[in-house]
PDB file of N, CA and C in Angstrom:
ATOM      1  N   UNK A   1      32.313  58.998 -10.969  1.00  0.00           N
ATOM      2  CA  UNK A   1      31.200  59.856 -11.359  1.00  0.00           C
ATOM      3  C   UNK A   1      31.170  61.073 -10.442  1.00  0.00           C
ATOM      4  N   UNK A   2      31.054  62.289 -11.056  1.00  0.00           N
ATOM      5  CA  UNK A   2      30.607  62.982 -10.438  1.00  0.00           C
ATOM      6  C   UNK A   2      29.708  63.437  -9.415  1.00  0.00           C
ATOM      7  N   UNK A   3      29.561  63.818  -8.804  1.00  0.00           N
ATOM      8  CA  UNK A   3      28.902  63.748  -6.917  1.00  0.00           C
ATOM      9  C   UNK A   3      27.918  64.901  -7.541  1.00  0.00           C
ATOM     10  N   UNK A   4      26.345  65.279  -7.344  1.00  0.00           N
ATOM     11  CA  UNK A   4      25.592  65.884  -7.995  1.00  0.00           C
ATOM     12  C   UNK A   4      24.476  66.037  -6.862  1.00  0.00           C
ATOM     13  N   UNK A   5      23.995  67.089  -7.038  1.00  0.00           N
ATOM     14  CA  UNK A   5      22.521  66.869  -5.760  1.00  0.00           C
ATOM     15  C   UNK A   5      21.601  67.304  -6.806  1.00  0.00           C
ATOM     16  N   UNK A   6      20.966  65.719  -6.953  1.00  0.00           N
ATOM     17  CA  UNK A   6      19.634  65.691  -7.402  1.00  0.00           C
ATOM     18  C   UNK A   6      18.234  65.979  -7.132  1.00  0.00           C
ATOM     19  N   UNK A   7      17.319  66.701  -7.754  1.00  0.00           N
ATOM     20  CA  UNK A   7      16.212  66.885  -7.229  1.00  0.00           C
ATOM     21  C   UNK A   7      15.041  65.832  -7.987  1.00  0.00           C
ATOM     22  N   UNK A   8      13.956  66.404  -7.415  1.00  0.00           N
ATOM     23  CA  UNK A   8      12.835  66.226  -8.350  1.00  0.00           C
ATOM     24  C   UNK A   8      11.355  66.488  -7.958  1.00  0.00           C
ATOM     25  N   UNK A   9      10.460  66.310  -8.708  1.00  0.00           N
ATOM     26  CA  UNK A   9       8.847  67.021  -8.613  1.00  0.00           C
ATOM     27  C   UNK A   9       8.422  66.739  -7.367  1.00  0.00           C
ATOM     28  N   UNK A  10       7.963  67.862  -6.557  1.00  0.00           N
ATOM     29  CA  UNK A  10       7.293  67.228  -5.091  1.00  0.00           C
ATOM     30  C   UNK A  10       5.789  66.570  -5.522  1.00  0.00           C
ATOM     31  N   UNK A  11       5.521  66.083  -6.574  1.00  0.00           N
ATOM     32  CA  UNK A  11       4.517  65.734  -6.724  1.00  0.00           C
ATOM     33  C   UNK A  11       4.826  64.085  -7.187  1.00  0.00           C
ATOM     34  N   UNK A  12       6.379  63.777  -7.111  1.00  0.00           N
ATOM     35  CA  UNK A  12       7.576  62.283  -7.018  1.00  0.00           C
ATOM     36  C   UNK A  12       7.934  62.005  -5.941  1.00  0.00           C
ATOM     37  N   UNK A  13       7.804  63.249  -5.039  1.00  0.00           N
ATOM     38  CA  UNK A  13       8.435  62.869  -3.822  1.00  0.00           C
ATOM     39  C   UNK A  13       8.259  61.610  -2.472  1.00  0.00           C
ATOM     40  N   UNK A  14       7.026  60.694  -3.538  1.00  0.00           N
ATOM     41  CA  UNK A  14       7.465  58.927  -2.846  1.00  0.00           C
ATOM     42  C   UNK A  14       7.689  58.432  -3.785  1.00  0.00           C
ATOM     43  N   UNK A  15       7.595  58.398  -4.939  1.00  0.00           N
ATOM     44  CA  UNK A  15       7.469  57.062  -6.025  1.00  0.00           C
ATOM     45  C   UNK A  15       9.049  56.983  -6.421  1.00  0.00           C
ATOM     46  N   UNK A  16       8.896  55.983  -7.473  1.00  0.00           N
ATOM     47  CA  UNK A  16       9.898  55.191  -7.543  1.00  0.00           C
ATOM     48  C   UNK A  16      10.232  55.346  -9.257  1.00  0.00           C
ATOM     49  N   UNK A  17       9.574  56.420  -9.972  1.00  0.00           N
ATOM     50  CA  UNK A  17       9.837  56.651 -11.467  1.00  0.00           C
ATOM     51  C   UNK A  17       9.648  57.884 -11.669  1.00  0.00           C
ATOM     52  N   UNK A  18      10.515  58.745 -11.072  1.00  0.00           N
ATOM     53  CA  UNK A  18      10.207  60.656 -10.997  1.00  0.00           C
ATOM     54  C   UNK A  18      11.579  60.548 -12.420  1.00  0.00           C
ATOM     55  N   UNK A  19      11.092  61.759 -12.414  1.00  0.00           N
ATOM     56  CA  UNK A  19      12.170  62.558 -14.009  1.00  0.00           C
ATOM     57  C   UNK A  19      13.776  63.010 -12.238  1.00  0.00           C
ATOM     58  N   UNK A  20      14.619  63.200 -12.486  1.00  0.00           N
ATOM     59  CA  UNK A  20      15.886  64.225 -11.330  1.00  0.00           C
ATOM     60  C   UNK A  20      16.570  65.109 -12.270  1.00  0.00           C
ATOM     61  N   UNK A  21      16.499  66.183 -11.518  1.00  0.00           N
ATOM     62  CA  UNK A  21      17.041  67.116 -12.589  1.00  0.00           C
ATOM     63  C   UNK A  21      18.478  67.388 -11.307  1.00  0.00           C
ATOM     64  N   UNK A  22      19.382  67.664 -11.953  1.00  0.00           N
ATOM     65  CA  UNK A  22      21.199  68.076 -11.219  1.00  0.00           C
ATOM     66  C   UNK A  22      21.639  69.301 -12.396  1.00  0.00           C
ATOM     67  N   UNK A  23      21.404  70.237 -11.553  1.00  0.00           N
ATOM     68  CA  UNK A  23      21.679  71.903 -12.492  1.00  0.00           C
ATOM     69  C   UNK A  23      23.093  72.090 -11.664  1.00  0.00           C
ATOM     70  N   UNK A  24      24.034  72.367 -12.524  1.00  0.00           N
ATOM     71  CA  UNK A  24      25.430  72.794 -12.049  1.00  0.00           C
ATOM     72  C   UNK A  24      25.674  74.596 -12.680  1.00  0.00           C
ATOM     73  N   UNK A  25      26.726  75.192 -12.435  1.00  0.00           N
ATOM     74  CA  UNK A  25      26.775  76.351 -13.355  1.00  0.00           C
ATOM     75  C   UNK A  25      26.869  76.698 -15.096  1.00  0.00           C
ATOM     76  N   UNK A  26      27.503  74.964 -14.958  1.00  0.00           N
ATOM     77  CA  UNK A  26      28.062  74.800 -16.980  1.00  0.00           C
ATOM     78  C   UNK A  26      27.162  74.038 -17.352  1.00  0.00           C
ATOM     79  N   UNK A  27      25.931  73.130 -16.669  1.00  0.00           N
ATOM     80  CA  UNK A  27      25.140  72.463 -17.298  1.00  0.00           C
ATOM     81  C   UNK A  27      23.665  71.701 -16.655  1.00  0.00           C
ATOM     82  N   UNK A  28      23.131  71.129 -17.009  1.00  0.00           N
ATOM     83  CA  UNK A  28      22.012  70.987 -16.654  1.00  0.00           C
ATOM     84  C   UNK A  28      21.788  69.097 -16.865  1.00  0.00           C
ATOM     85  N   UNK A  29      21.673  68.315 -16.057  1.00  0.00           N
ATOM     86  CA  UNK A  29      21.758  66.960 -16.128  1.00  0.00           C
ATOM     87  C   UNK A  29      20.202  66.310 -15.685  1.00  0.00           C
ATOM     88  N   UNK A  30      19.878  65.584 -16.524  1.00  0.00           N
ATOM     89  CA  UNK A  30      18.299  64.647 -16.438  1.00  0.00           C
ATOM     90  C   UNK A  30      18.838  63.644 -16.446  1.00  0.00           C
ATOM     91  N   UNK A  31      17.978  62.811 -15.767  1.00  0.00           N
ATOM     92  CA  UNK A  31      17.649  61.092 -15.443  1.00  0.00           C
ATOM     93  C   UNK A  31      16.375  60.697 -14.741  1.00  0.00           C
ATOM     94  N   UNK A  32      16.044  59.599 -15.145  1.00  0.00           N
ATOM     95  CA  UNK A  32      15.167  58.640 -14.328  1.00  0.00           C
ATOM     96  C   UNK A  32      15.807  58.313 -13.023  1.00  0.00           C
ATOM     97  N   UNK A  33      14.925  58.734 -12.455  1.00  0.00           N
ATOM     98  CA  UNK A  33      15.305  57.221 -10.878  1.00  0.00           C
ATOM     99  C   UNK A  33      15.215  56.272 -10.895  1.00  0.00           C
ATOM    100  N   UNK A  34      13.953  55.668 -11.918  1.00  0.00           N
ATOM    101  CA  UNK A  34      14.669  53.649 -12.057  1.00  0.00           C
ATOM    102  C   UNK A  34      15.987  53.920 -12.906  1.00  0.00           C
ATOM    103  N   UNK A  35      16.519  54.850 -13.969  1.00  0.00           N
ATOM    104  CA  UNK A  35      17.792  54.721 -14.818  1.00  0.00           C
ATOM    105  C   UNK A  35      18.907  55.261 -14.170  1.00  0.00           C
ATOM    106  N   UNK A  36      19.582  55.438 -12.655  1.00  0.00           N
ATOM    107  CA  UNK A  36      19.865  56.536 -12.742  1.00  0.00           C
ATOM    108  C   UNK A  36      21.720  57.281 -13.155  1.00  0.00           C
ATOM    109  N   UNK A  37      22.093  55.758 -14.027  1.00  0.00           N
ATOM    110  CA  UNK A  37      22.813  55.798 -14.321  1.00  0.00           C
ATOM    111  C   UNK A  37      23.434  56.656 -15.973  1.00  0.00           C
ATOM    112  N   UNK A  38      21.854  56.460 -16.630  1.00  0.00           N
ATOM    113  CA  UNK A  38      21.604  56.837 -17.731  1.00  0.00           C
ATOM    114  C   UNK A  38      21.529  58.321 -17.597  1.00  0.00           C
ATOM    115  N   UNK A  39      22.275  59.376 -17.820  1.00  0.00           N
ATOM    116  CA  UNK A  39      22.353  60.658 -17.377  1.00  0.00           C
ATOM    117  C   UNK A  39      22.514  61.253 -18.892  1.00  0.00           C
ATOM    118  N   UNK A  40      21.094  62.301 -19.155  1.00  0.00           N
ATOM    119  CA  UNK A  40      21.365  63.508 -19.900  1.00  0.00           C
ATOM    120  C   UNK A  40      22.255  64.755 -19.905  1.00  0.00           C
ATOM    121  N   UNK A  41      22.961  65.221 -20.708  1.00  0.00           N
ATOM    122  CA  UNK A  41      23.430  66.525 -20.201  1.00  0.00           C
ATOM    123  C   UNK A  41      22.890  67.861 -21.328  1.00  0.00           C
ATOM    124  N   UNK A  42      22.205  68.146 -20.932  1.00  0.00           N
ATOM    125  CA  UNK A  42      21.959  70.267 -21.430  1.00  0.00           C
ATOM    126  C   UNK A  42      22.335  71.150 -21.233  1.00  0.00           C
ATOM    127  N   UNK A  43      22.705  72.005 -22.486  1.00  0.00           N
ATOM    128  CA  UNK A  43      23.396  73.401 -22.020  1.00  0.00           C
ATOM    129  C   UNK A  43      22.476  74.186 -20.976  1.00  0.00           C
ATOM    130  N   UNK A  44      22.535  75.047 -20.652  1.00  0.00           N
ATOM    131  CA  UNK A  44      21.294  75.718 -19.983  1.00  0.00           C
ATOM    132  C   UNK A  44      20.428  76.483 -21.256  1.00  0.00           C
ATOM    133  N   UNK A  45      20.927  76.359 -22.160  1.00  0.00           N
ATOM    134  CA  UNK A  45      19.757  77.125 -23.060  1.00  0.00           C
ATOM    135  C   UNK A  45      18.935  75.878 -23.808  1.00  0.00           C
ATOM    136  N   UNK A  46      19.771  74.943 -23.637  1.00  0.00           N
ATOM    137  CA  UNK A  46      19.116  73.494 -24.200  1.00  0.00           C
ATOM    138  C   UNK A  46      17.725  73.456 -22.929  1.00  0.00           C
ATOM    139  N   UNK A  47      18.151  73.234 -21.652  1.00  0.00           N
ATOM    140  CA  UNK A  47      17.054  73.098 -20.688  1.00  0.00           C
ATOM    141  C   UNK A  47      16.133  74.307 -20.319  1.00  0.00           C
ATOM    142  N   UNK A  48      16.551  75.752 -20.809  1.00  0.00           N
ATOM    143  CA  UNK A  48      15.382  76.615 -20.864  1.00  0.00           C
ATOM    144  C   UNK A  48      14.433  75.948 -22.213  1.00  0.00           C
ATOM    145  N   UNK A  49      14.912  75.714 -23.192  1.00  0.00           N
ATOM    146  CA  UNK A  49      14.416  75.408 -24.382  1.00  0.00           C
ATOM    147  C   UNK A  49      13.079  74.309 -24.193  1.00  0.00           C
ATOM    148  N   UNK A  50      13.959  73.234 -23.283  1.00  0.00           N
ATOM    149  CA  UNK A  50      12.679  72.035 -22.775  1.00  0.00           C
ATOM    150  C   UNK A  50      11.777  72.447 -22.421  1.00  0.00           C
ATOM    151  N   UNK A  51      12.007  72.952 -20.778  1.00  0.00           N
ATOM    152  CA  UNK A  51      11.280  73.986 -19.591  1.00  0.00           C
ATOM    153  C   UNK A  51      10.038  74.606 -20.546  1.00  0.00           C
ATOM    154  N   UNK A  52      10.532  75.661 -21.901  1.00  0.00           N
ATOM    155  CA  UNK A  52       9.400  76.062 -22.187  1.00  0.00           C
ATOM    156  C   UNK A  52       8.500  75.654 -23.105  1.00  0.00           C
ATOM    157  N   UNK A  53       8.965  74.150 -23.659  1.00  0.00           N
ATOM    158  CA  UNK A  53       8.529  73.744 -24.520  1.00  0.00           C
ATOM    159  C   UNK A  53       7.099  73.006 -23.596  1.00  0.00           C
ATOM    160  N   UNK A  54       7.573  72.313 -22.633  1.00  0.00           N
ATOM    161  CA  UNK A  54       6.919  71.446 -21.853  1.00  0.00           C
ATOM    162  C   UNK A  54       5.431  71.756 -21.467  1.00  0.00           C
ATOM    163  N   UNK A  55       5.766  73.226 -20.763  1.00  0.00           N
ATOM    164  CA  UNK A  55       4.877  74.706 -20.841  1.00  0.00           C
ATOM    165  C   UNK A  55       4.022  74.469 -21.219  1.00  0.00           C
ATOM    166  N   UNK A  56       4.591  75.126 -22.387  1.00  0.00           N
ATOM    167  CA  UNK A  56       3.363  75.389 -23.628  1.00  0.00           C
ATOM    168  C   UNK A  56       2.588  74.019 -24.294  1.00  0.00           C
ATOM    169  N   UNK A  57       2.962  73.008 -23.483  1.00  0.00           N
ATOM    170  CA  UNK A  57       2.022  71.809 -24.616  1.00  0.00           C
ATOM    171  C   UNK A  57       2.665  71.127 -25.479  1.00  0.00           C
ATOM    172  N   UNK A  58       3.821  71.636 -25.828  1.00  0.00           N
ATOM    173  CA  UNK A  58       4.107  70.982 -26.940  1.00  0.00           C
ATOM    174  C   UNK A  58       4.312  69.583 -27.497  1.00  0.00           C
ATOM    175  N   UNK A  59       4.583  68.865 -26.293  1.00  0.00           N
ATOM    176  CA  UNK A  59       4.755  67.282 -26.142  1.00  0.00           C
ATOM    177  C   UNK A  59       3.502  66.444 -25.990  1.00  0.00           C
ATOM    178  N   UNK A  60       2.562  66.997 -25.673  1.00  0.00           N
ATOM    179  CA  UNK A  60       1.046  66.341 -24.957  1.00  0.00           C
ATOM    180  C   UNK A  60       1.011  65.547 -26.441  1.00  0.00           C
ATOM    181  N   UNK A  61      -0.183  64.439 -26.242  1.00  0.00           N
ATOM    182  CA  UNK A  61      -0.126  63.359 -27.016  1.00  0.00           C
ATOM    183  C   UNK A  61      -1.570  63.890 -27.703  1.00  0.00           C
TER     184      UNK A  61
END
């Protein structure tokens, strides 16, 4: 596997179920920290696309 420096929300920064985002130049990679084997990959226009969806509300229940 690829070697990646993961981040995530300083508002995760103790718990044990944060979203990690790993942005490279060709792509953009999501996972869970309990999953963290389970790895998304996004173009970068795929993860601007999220980013502003998230934003704006669009997911709220």
């Amino acid at each position: 596997m690829e070697n990646r420096s993961w981040t995530r929300p300083s508002a995760c920064a103790n718990a044990s179920n944060c979203p990690e985002v790993a942005i490279t130049p060709d792509a953009v990679y999501i996972r869970s920290s309990l999953l963290p084997d389970a790895i998304a990959q996004l173009t970068t226009k795929e993860w601007r696309d999220l980013s502003t969806a998230i934003r704006a509300g669009e997911f709220e229940a």
